[in-house]
Protein backbone atom coordinates (compact mmCIF):
# COMPACT_ATOMS: atom_id res chain seq x y z
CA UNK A 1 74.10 141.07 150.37
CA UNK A 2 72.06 142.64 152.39
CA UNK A 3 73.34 145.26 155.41
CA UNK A 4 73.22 142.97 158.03
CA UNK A 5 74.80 139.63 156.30
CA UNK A 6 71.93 137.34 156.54
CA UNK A 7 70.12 137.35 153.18
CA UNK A 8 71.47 137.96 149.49
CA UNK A 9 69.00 138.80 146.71
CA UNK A 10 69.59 138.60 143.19
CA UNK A 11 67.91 136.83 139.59
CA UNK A 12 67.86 133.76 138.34
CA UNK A 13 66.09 131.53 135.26
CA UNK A 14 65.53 129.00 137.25
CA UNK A 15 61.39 129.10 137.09
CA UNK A 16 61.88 129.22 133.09
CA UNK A 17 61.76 133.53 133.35
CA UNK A 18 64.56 135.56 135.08
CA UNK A 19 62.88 136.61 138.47
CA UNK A 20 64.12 137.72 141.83
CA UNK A 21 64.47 135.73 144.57
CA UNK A 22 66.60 136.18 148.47
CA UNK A 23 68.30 133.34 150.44
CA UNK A 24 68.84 133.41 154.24
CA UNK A 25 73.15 133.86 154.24
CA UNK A 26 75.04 131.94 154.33
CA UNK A 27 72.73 128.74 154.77
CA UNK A 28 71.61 129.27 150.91
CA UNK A 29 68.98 126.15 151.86
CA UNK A 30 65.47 127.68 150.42
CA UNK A 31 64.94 130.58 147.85
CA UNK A 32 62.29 132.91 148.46
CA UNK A 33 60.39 134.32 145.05
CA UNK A 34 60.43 138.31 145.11
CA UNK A 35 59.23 139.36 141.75
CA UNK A 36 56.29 137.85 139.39
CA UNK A 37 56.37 138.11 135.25
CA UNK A 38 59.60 139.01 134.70
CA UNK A 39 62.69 141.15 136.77
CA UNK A 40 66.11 141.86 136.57
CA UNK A 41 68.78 143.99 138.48
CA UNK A 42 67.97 143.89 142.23
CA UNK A 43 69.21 145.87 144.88
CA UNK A 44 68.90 146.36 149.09
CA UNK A 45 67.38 149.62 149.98
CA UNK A 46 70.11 151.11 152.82
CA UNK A 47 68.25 149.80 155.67
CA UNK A 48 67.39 146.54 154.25
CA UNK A 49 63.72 147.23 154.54
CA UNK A 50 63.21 147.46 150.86
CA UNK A 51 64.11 145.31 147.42
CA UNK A 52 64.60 147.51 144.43
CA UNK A 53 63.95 145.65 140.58
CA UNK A 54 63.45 146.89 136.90
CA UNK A 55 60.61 144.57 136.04
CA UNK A 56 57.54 145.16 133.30
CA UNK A 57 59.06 148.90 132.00
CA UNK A 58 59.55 149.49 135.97
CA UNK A 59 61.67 150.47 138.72
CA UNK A 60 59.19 148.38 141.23
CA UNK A 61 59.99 148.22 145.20
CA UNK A 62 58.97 145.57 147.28
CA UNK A 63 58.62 145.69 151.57
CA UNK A 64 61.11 142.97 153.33
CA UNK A 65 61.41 141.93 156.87
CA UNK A 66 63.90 139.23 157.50
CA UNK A 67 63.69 138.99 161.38
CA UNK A 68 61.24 136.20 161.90
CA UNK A 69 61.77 132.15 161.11
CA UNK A 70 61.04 133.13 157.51
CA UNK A 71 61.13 136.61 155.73
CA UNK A 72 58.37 138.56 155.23
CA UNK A 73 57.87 139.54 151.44
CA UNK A 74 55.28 142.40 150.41
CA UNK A 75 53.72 143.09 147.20
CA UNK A 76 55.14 144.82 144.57
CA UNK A 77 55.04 148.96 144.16
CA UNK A 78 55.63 150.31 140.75
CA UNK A 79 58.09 153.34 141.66
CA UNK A 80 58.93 155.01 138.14
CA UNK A 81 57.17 153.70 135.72
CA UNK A 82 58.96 154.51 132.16
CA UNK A 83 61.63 153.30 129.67
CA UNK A 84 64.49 152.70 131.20
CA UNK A 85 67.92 151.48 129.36
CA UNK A 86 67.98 148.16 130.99
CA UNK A 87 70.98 146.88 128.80
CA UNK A 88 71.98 143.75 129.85
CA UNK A 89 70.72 141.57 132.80
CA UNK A 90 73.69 141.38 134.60
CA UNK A 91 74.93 145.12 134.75
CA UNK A 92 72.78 146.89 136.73
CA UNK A 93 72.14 150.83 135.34
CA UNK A 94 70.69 152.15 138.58
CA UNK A 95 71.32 151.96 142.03
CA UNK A 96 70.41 153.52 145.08
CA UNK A 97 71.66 155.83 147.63
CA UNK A 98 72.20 154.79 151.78
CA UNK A 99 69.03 157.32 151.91
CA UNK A 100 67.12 156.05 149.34
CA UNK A 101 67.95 158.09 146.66
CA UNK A 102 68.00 156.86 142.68
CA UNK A 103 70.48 157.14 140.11
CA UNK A 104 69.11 155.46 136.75
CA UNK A 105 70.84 155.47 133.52
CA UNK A 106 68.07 156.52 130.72
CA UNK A 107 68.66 156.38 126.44
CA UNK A 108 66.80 159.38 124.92
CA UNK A 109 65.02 157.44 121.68
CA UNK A 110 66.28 159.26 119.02
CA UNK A 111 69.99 160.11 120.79
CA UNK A 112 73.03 158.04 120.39
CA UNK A 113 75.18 159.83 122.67
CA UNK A 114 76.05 159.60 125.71
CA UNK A 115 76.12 163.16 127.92
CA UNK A 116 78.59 163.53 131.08
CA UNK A 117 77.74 166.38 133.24
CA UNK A 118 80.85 167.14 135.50
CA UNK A 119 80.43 169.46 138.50
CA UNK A 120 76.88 168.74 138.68
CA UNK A 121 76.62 169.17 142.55
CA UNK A 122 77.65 173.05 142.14
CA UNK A 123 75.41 173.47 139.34
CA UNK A 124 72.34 171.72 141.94
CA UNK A 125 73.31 174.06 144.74
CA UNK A 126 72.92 177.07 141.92
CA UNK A 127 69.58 176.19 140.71
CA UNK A 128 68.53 175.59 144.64
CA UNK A 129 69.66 178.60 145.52
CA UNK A 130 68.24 180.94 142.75
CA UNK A 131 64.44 178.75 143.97
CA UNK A 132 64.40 175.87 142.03
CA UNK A 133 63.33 174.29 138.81
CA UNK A 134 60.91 176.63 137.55
């Protein structure tokens, strides 16, 4: 659900592919179509200005403005385009930050383990501190 309660966004099969579509909350009357050829695993931006989906080997943003009679829906914007795990439909394996930040979950081809990296923030603040990636 979006930030401000009136519109929820997710996928359905309904057209014949899984797409993404929002609904004004909690009157659920009309679905509007988000995504085209394909798209899975949406998410709010933290303002509510933005719709986040893995669609077409994509992370793919989309503009939304929900204050007029009907929302306003812009045209897709491949953000990361790559090969993202994108497991199953229902669980999501990214989300994103209140200020707009990404965390995606990504399978190295090849690799069949899974890494966890504990204490990562002190380890960022090192490699900031010392100038960066280099």
């Amino acid at each position: 659900m979006r930030r401000d309660g009136r519109f929820i966004v997710y996928s359905s099969n309904a057209s014949g592919e899984t797409e993404v579509y929002v609904r004004r909350y909690p009157a659920l009357d009309r679905a509007w179509r988000v995504s085209y050829g394909g798209a899975i695993q949406p998410r709010w931006s933290g303002n509510g200005r933005e719709i986040y989906y893995r669609g077409g080997g994509a992370l793919v943003a989309v503009a939304f403005a929900g204050s007029g009679s009907e929302p306003a829906i812009g045209r897709p914007t491949v953000l990361f385009k790559d090969e993202y795990d994108v497991g199953q439909a229902l669980l999501s394996n990214f989300d994103v930050t209140p200020d707009g930040r990404f965390l995606l979950l990504r399978r190295d081809a090849g690799e069949g383990e899974l890494k966890l990296v504990l204490n990562w923030t002190q380890e960022l603040q090192r490699i900031l501190a010392s100038g960066g990636v280099k």
